[in-house]
N, C-alpha and C. Protein backbone atom coordinates (compact mmCIF):
# COMPACT_ATOMS: atom_id res chain seq x y z
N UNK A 1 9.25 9.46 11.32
CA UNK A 1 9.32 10.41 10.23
C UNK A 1 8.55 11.67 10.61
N UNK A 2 9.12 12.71 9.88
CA UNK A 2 8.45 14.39 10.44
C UNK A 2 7.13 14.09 9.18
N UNK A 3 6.47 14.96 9.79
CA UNK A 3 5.28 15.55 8.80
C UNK A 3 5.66 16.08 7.42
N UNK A 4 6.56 16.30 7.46
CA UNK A 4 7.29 17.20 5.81
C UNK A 4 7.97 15.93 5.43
N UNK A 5 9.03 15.08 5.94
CA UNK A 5 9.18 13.79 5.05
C UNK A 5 8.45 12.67 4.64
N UNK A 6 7.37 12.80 5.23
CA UNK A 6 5.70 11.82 5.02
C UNK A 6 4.96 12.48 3.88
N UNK A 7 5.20 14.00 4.05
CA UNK A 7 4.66 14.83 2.37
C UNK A 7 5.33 14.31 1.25
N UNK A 8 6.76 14.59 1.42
CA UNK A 8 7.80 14.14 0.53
C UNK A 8 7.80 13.15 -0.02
N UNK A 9 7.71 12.16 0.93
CA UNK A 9 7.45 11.08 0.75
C UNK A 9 6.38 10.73 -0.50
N UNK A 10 5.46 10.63 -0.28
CA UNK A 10 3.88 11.07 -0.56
C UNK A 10 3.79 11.51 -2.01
N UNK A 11 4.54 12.15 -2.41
CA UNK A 11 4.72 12.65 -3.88
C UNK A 11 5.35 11.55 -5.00
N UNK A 12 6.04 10.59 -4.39
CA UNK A 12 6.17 9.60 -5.32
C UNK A 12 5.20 8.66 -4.99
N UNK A 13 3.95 8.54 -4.01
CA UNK A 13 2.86 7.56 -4.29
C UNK A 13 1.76 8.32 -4.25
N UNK A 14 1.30 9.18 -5.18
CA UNK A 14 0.54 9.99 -5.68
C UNK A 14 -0.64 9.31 -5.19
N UNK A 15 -1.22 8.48 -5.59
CA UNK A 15 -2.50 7.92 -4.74
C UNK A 15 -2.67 7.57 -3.80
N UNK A 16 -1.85 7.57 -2.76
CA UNK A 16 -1.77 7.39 -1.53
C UNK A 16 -2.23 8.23 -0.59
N UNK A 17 -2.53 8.01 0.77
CA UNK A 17 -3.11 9.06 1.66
C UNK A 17 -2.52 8.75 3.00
N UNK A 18 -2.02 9.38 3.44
CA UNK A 18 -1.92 9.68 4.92
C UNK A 18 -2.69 9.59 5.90
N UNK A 19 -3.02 8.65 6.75
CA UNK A 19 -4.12 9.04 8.25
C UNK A 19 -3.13 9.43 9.45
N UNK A 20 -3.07 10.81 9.65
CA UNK A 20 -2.48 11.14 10.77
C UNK A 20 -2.66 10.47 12.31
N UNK A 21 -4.18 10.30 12.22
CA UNK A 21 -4.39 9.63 13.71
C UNK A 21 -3.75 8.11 13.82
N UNK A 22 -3.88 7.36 12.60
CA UNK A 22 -3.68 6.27 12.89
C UNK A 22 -1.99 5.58 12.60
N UNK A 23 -1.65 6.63 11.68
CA UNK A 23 0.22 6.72 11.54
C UNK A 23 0.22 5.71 10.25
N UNK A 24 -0.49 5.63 9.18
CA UNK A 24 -0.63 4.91 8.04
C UNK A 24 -0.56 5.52 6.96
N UNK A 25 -0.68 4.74 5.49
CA UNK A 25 -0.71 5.44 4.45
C UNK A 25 -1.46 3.80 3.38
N UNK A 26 -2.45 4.77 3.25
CA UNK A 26 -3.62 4.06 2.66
C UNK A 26 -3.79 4.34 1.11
N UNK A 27 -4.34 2.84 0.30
CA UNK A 27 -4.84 3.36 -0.92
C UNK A 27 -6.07 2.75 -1.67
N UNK A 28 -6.83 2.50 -1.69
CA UNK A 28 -7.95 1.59 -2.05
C UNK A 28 -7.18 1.47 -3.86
N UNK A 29 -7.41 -0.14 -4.00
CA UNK A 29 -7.45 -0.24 -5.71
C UNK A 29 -8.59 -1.18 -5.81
N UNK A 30 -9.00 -0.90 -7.57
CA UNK A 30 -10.75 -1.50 -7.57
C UNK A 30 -10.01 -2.26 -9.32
N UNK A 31 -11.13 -3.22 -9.02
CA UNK A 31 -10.87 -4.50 -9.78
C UNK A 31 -11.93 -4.84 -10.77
N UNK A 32 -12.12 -5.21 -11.62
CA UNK A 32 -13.66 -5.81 -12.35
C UNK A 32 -14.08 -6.51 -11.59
N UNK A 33 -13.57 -7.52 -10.79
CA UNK A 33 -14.21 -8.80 -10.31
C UNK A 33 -13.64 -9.47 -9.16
N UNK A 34 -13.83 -10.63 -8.31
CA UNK A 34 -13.21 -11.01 -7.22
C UNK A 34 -11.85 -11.08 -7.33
N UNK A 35 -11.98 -12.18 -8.67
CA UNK A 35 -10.73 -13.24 -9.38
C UNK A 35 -9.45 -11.99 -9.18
N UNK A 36 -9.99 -10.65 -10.45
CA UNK A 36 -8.31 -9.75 -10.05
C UNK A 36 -8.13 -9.13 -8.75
N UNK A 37 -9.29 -9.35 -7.88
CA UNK A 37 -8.93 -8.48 -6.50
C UNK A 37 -7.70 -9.55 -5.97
N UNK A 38 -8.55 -11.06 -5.80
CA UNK A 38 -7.13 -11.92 -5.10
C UNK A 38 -6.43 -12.49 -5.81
N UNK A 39 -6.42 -11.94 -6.96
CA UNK A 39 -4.89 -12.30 -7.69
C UNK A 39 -3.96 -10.95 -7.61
N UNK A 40 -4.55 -9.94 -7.14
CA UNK A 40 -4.15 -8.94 -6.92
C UNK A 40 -3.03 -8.90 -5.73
N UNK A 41 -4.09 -9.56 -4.01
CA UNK A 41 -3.84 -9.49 -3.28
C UNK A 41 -2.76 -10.44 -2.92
N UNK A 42 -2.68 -11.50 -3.45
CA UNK A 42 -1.47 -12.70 -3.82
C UNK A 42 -0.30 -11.77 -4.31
N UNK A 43 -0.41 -10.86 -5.31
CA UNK A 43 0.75 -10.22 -5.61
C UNK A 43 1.27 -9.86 -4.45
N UNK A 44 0.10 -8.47 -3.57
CA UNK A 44 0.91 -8.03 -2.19
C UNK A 44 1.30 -8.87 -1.35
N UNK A 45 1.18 -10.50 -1.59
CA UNK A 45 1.40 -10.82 -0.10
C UNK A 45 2.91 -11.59 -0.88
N UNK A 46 3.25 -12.18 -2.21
CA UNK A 46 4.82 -11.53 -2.31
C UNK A 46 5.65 -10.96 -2.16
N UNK A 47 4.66 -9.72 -2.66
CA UNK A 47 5.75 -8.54 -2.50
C UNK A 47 6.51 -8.35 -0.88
N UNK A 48 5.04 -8.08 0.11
CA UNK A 48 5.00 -8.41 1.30
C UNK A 48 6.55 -9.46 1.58
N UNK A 49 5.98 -10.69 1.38
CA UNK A 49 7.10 -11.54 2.03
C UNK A 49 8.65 -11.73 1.69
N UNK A 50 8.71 -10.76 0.22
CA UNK A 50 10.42 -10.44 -0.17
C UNK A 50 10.69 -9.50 0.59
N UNK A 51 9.77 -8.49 1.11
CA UNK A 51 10.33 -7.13 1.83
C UNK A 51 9.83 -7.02 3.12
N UNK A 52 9.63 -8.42 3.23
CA UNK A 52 9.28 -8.64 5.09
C UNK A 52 8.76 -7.41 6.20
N UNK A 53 7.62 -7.04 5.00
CA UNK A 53 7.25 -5.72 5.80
C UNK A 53 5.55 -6.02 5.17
N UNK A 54 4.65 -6.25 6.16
CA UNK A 54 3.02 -6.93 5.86
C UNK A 54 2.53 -5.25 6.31
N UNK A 55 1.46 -5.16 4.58
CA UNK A 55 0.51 -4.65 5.21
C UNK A 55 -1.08 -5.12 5.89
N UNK A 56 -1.74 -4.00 6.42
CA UNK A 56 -3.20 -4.26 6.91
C UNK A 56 -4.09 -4.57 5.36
N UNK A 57 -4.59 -5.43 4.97
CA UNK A 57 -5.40 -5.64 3.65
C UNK A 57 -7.26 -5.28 4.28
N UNK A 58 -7.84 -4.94 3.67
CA UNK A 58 -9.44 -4.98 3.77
C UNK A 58 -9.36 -5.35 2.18
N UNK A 59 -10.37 -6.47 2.10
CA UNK A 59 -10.43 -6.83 0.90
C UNK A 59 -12.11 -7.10 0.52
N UNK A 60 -12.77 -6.68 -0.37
CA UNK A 60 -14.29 -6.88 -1.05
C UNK A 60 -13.90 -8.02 -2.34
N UNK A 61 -15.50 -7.58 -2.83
CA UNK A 61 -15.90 -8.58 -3.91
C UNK A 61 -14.41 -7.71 -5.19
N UNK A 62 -14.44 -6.13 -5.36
CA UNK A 62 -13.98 -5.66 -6.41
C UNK A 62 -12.74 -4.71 -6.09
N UNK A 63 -12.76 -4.74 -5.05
CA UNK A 63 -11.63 -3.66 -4.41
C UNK A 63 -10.51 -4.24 -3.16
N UNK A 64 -9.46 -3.28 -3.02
CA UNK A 64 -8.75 -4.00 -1.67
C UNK A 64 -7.84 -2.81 -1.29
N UNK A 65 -8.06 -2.60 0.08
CA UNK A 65 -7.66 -1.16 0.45
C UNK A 65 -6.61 -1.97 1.28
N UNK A 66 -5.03 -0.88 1.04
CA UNK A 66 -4.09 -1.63 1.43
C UNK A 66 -3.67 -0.41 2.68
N UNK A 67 -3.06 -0.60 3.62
CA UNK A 67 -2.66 0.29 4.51
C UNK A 67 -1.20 -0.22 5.30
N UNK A 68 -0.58 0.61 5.28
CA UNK A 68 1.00 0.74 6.06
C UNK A 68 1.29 0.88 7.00
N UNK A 69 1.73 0.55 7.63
CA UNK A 69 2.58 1.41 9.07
C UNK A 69 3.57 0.31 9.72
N UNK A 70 4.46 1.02 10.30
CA UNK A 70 5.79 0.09 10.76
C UNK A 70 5.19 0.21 12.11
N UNK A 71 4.52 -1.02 12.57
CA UNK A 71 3.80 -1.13 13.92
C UNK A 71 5.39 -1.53 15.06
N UNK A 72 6.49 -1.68 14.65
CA UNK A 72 7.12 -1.50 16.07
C UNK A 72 8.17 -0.26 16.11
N UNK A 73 7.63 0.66 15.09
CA UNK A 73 8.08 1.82 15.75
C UNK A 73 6.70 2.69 16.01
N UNK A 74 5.87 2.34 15.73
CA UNK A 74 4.52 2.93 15.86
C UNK A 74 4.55 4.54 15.07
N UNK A 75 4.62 4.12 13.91
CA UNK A 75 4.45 5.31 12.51
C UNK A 75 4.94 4.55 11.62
N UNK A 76 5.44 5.73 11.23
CA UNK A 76 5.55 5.63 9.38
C UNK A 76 6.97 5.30 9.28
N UNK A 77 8.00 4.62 8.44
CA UNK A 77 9.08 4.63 8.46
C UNK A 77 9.46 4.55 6.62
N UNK A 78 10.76 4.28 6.43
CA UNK A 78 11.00 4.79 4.77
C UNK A 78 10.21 3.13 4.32
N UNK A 79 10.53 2.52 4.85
CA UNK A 79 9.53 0.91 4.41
C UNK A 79 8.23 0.87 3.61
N UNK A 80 7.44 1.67 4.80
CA UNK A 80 6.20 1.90 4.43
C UNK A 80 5.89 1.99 2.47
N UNK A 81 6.70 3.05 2.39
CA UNK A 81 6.41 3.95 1.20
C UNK A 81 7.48 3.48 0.35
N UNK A 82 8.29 2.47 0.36
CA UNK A 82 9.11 1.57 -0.38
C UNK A 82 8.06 0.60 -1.22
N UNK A 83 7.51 -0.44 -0.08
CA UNK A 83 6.67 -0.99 -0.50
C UNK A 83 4.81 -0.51 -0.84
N UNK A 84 5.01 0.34 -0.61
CA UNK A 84 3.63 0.93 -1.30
C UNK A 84 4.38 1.57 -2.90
N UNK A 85 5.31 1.92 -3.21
CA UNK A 85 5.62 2.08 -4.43
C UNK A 85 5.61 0.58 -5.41
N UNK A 86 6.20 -0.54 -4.70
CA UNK A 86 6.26 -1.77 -5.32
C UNK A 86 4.85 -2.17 -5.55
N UNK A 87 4.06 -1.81 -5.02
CA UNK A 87 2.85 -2.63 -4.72
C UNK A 87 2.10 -1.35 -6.48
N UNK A 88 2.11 -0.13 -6.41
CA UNK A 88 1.87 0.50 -7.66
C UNK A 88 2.01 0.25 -8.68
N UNK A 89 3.61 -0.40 -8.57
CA UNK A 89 3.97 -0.63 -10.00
C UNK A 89 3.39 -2.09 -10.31
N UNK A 90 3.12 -2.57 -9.59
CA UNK A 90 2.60 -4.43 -9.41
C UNK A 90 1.41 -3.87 -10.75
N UNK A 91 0.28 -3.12 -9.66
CA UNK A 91 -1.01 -2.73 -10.12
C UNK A 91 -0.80 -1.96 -11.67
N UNK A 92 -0.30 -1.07 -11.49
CA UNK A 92 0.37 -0.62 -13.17
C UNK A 92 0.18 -1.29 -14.09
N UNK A 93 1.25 -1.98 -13.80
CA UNK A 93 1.69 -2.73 -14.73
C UNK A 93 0.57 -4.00 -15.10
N UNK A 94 -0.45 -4.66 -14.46
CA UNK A 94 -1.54 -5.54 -14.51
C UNK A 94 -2.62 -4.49 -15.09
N UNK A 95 -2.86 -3.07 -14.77
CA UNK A 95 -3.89 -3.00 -15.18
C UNK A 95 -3.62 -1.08 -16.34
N UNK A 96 -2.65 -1.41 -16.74
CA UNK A 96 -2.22 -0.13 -17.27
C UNK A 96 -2.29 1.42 -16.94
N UNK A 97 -1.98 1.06 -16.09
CA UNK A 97 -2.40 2.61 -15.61
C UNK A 97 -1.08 3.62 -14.97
């Protein structure tokens, strides 16, 4: 993907961020407590396994920063930002926002 369709992109996952060096698109979400972080993270790893596309998880006591990238084309591809939209509305919709 060009730099202008990764912007584009980008505008329908408003909280999302771009790391140019590393060819990802990152978003930290924060939780009250462990319990909704990995009931959280159970959601992504559904979502994950219907759309056979895994992200990188870092996961804490209250938070879990999720990150993208289509590692065998080494960047970003329309996937990425497919499932980072699914993964929003997951969180949305659990925590109203």
């Amino acid at each position: 993907m060009t730099l202008a369709e990764i912007k584009q992109w980008l505008t329908e996952i408003k909280q999302w961020q771009v790391d140019e060096m590393s060819a990802t698109i990152n978003r930290e979400f924060h939780f009250k407590n462990y319990y909704q972080t990995i009931a959280f993270v159970n959601a992504i790893a559904w979502i994950s396994h219907q759309q056979d596309h895994h992200p990188d998880l870092n996961i804490a006591y209250n938070r879990c920063c999720v990150s993208f990238s289509t590692h065998s084309i080494g960047g970003l591809s329309i996937n990425d930002f497919i499932c980072a939209a699914k993964i929003d509305a997951t969180f949305t919709t659990e925590h109203g926002e």
